[in-house]
C-alpha atoms as a PDB file:
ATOM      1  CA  UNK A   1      43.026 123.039  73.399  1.00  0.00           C
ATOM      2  CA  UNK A   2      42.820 123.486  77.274  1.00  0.00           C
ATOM      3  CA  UNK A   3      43.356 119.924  77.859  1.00  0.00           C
ATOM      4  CA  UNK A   4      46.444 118.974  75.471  1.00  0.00           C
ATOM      5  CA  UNK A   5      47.774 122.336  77.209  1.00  0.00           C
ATOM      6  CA  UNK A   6      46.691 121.110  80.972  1.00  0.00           C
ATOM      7  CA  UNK A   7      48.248 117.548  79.859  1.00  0.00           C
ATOM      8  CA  UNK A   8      51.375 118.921  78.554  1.00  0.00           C
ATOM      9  CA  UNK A   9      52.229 120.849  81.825  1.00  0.00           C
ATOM     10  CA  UNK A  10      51.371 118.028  84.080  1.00  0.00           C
ATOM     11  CA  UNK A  11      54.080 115.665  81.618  1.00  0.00           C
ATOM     12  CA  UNK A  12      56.527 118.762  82.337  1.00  0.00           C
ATOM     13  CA  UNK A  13      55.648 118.960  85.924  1.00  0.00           C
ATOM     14  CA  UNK A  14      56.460 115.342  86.309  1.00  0.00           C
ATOM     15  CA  UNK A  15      59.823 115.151  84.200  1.00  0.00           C
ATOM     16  CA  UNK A  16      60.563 117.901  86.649  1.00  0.00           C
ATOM     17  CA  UNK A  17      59.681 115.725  89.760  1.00  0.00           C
ATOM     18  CA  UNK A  18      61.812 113.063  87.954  1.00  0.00           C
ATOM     19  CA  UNK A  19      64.791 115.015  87.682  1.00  0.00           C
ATOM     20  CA  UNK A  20      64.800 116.293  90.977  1.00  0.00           C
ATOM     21  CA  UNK A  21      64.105 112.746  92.311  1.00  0.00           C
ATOM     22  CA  UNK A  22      67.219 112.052  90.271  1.00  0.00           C
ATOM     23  CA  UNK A  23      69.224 114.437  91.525  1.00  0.00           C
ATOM     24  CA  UNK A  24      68.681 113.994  94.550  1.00  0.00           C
ATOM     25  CA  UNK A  25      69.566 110.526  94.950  1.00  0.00           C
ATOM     26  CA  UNK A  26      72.471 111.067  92.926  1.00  0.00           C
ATOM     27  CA  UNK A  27      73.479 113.992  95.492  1.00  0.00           C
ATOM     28  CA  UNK A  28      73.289 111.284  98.080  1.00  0.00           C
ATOM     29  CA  UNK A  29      74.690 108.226  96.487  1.00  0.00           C
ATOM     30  CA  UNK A  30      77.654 111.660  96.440  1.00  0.00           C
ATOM     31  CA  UNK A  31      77.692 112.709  99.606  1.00  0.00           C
ATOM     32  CA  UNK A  32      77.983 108.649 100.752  1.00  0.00           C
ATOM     33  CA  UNK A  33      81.074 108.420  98.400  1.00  0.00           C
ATOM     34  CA  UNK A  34      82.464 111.898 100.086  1.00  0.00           C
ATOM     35  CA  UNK A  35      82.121 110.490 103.557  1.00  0.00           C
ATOM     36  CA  UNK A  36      83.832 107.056 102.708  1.00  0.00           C
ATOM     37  CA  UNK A  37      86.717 109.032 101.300  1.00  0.00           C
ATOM     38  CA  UNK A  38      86.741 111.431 104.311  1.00  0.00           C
ATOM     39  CA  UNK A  39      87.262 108.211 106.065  1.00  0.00           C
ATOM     40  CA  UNK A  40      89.644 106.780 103.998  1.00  0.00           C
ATOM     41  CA  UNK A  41      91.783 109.507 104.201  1.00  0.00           C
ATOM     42  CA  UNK A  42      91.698 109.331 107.917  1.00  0.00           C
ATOM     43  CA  UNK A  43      92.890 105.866 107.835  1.00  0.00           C
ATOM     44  CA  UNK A  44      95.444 106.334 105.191  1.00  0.00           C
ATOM     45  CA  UNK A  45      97.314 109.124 107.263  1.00  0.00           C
ATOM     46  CA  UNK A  46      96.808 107.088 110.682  1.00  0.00           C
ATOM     47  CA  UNK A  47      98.963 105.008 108.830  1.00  0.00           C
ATOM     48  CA  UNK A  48     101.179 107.188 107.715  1.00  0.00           C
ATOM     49  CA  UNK A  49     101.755 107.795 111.553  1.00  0.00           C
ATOM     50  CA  UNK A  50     102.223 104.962 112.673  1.00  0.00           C
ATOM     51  CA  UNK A  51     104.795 103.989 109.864  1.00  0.00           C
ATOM     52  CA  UNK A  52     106.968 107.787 110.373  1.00  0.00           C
ATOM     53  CA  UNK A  53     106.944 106.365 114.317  1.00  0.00           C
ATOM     54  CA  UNK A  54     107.268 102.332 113.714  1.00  0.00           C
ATOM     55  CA  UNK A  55     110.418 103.974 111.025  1.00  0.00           C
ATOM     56  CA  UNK A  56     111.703 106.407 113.993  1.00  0.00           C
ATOM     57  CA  UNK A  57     111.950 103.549 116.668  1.00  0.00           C
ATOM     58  CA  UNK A  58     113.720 101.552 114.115  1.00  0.00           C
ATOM     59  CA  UNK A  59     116.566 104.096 113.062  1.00  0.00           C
ATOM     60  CA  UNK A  60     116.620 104.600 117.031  1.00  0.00           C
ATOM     61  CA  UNK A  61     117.146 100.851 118.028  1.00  0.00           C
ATOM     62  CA  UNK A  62     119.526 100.494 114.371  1.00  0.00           C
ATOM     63  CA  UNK A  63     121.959 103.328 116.058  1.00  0.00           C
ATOM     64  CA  UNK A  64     121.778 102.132 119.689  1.00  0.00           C
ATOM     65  CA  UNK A  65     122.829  98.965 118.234  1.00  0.00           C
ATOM     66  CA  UNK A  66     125.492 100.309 115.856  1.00  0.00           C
ATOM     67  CA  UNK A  67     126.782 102.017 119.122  1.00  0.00           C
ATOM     68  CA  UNK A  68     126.817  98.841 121.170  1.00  0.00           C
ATOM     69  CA  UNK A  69     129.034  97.077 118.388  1.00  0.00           C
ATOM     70  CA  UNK A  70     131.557 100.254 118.350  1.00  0.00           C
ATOM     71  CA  UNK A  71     131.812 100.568 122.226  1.00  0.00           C
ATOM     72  CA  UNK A  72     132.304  96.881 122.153  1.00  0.00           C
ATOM     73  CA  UNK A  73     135.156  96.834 119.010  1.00  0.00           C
ATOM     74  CA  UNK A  74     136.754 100.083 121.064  1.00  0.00           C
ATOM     75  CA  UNK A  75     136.647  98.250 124.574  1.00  0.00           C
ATOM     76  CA  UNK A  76     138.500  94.975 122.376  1.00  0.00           C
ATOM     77  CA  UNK A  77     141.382  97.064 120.685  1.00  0.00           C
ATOM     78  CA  UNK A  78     141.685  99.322 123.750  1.00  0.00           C
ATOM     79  CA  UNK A  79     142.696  95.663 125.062  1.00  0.00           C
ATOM     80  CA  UNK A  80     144.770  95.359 122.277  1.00  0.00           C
ATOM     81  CA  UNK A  81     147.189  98.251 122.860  1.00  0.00           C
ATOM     82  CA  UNK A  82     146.775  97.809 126.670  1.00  0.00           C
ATOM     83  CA  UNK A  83     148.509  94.383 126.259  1.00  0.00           C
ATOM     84  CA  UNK A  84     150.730  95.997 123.518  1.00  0.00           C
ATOM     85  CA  UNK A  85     152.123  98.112 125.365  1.00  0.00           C
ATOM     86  CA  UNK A  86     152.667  95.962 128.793  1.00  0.00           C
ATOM     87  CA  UNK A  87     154.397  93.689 126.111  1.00  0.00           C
ATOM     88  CA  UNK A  88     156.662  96.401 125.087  1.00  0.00           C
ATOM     89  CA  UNK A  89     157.636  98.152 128.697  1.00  0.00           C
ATOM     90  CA  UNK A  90     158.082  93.946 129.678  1.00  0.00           C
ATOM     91  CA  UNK A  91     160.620  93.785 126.580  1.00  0.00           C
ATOM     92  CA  UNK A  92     161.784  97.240 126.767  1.00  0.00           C
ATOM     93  CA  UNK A  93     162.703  96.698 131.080  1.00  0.00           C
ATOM     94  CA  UNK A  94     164.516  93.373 129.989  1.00  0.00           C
ATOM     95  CA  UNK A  95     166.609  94.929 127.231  1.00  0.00           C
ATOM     96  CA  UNK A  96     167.416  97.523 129.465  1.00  0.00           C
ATOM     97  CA  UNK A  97     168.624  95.665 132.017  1.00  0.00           C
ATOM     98  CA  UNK A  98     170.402  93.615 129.763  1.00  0.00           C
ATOM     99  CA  UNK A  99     172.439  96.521 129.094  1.00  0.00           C
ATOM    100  CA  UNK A 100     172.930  97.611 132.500  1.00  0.00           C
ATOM    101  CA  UNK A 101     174.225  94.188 132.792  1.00  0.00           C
ATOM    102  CA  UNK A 102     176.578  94.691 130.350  1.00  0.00           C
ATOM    103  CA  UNK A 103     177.893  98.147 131.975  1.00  0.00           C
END
């Protein structure tokens, strides 16, 4: 029969429009999903950045201040031997003019 025939290819034909309908709104709801990745990517290694600097500045400011401490502990027991040693040429100039005394 003609018309079973003409009915059956218009049932096709529209299966076919389904499909493609189908398709192409899952190609979109796809390409949506791509471009919010794409994004998130973008904002994952912005912060990436930000922590490598914020993590730079910090071992930067950790050493300056690990230097402060040391040039302040060297300054202290550089005053240390200073005094040490005025104590010792003080005792050392007294004992030797004790014995020049005693000549």
């Amino acid at each position: 029969d003609l018309r079973t025939l003409a009915a059956d290819s218009n049932d096709q034909l529209q299966m076919e429009q389904k499909q493609r309908h189908e398709d192409k709104a899952t190609l979109i709801e796809l390409l949506h999903e791509n471009q919010s990745l794409k994004n998130s990517l973008v904002e994952t290694q912005k912060q990436c950045e930000f922590f490598k600097k914020t993590l730079k500045y910090t071992e930067v400011n950790e050493l300056k201040i690990e230097n402060k401490i040391l040039n302040e502990e060297l300054v202290r027991l550089r005053k240390i031997v200073e005094s040490s040693m005025k104590s010792f040429k003080t005792q050392n100039t007294k004992h030797y003019d004790k014995i020049s005394e005693i000549k």
